[in-house]
N, C-alpha and C. Protein backbone atom coordinates (compact mmCIF):
# COMPACT_ATOMS: atom_id res chain seq x y z
N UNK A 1 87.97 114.49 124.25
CA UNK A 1 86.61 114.80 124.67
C UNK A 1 86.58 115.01 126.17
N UNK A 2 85.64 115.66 126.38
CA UNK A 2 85.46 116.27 128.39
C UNK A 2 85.15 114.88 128.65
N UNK A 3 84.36 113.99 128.17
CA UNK A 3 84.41 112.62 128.81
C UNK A 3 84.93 112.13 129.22
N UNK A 4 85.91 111.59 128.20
CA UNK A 4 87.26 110.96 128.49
C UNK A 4 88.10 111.47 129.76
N UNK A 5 88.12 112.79 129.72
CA UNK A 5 89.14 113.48 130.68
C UNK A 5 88.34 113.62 132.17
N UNK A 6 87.13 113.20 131.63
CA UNK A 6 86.65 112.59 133.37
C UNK A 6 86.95 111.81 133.58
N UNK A 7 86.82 111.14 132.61
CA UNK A 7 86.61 109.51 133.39
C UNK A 7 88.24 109.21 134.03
N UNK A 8 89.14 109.94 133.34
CA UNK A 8 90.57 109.75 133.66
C UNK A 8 90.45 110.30 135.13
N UNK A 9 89.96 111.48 135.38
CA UNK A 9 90.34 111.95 136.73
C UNK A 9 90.08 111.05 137.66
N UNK A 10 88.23 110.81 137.18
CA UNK A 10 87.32 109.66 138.25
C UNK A 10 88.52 108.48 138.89
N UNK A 11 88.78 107.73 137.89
CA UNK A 11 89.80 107.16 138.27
C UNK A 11 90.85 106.96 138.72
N UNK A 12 91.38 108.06 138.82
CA UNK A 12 93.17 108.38 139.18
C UNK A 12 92.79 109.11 140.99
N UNK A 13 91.49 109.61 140.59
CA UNK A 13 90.97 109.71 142.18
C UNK A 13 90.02 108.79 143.19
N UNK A 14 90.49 107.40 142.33
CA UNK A 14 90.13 106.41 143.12
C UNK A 14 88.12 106.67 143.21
N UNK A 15 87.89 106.92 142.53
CA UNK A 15 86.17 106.72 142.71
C UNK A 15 85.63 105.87 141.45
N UNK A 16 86.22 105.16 140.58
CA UNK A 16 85.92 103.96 139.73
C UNK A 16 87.30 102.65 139.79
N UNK A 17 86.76 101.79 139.50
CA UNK A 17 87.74 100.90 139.84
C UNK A 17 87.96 100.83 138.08
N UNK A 18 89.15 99.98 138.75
CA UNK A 18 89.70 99.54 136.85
C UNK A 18 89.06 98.67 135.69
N UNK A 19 88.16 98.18 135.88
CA UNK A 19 87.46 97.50 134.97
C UNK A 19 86.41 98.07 135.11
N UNK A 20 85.39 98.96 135.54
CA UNK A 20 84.50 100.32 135.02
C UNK A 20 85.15 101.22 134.59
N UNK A 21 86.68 102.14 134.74
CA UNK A 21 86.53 102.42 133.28
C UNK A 21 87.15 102.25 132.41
N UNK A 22 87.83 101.34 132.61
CA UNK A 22 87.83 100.21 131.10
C UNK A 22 86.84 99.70 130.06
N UNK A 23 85.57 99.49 131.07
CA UNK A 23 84.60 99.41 130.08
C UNK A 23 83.92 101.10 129.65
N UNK A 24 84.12 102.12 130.55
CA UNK A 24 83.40 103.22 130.03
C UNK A 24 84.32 103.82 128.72
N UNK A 25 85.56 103.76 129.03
CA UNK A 25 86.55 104.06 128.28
C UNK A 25 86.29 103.75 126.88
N UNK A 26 86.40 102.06 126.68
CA UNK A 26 85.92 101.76 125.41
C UNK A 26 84.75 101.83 124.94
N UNK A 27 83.51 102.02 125.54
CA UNK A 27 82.12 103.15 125.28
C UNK A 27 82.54 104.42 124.54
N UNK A 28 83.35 104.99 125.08
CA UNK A 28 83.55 106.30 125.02
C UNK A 28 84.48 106.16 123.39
N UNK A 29 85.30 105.45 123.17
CA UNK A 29 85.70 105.61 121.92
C UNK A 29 85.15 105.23 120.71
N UNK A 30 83.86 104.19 121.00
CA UNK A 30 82.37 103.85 119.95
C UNK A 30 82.58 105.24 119.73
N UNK A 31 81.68 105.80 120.52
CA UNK A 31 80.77 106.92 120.85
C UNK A 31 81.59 107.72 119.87
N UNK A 32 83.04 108.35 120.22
CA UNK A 32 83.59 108.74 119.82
C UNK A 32 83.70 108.83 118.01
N UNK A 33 84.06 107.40 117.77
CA UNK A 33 84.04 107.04 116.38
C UNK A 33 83.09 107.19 115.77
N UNK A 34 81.42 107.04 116.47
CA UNK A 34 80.28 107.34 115.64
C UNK A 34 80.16 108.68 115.57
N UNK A 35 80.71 109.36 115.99
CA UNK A 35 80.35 111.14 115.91
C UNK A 35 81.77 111.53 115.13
N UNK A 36 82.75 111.24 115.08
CA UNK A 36 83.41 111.33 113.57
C UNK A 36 82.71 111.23 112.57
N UNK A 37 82.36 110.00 112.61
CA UNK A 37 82.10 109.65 110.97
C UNK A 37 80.66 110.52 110.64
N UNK A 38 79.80 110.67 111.75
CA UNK A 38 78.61 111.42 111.16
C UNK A 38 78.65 112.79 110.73
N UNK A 39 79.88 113.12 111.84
CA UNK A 39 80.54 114.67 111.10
C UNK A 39 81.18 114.73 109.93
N UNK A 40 82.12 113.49 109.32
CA UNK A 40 82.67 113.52 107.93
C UNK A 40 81.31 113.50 106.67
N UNK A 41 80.50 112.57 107.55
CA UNK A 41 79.22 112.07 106.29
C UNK A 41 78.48 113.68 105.95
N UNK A 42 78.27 114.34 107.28
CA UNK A 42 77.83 115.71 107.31
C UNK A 42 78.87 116.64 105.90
N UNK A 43 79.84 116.36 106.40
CA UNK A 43 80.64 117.72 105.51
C UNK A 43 80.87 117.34 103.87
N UNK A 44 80.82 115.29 103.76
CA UNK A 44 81.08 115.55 102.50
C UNK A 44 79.37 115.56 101.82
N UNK A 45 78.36 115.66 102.22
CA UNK A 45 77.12 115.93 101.48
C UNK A 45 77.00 117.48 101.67
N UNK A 46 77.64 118.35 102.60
CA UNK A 46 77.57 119.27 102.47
C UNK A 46 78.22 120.44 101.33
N UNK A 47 79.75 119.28 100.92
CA UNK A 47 80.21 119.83 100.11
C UNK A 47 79.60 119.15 98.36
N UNK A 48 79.00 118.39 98.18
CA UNK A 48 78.10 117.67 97.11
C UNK A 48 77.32 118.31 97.11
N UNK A 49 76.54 119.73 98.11
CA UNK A 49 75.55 120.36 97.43
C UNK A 49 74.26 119.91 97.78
N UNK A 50 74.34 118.25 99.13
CA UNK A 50 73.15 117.44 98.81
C UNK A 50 72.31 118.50 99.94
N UNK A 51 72.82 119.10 100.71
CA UNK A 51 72.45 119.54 101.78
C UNK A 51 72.25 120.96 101.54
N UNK A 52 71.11 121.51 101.33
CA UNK A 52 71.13 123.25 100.89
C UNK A 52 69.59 123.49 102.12
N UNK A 53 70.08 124.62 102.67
CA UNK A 53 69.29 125.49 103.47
C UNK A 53 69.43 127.34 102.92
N UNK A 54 67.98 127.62 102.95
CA UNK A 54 68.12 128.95 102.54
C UNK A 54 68.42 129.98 103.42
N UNK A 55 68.86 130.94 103.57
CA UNK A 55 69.27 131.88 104.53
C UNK A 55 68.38 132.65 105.19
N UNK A 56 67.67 132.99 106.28
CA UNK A 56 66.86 134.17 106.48
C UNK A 56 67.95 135.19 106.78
N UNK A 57 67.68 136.19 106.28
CA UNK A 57 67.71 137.70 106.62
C UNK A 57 67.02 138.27 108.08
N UNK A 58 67.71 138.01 109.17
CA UNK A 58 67.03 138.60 110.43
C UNK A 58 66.74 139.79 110.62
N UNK A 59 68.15 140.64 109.98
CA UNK A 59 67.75 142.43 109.68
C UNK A 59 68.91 142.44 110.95
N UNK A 60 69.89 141.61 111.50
CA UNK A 60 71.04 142.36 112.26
C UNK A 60 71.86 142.64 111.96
């Protein structure tokens, strides 16, 4: 994630100390893990059919 790969720079360029982002770090992999799983929960109701949207026709 672009997060992560900030927070790595932030740090390696000396503008967070080591225990901020240690704690943002492990924020960041919650975060991380809850947007997996809401994307798996997404695809398998999507593939169950539970999830149906009808199409408009825009005319492009």
């Amino acid at each position: 994630m672009e997060v992560v790969a900030c927070l790595i720079l932030i740090h390696e360029n000396n503008y967070l100390d080591r225990s901020a982002f240690e704690r943002l770090y492990a924020e960041s992999e919650k975060l991380s893990a809850k947007i997996l799983a809401m994307k798996n929960a997404i695809k398998k109701r999507s593939s169950n059919n539970y999830v149906n949207e009808e199409t408009e026709n825009y005319g492009f």
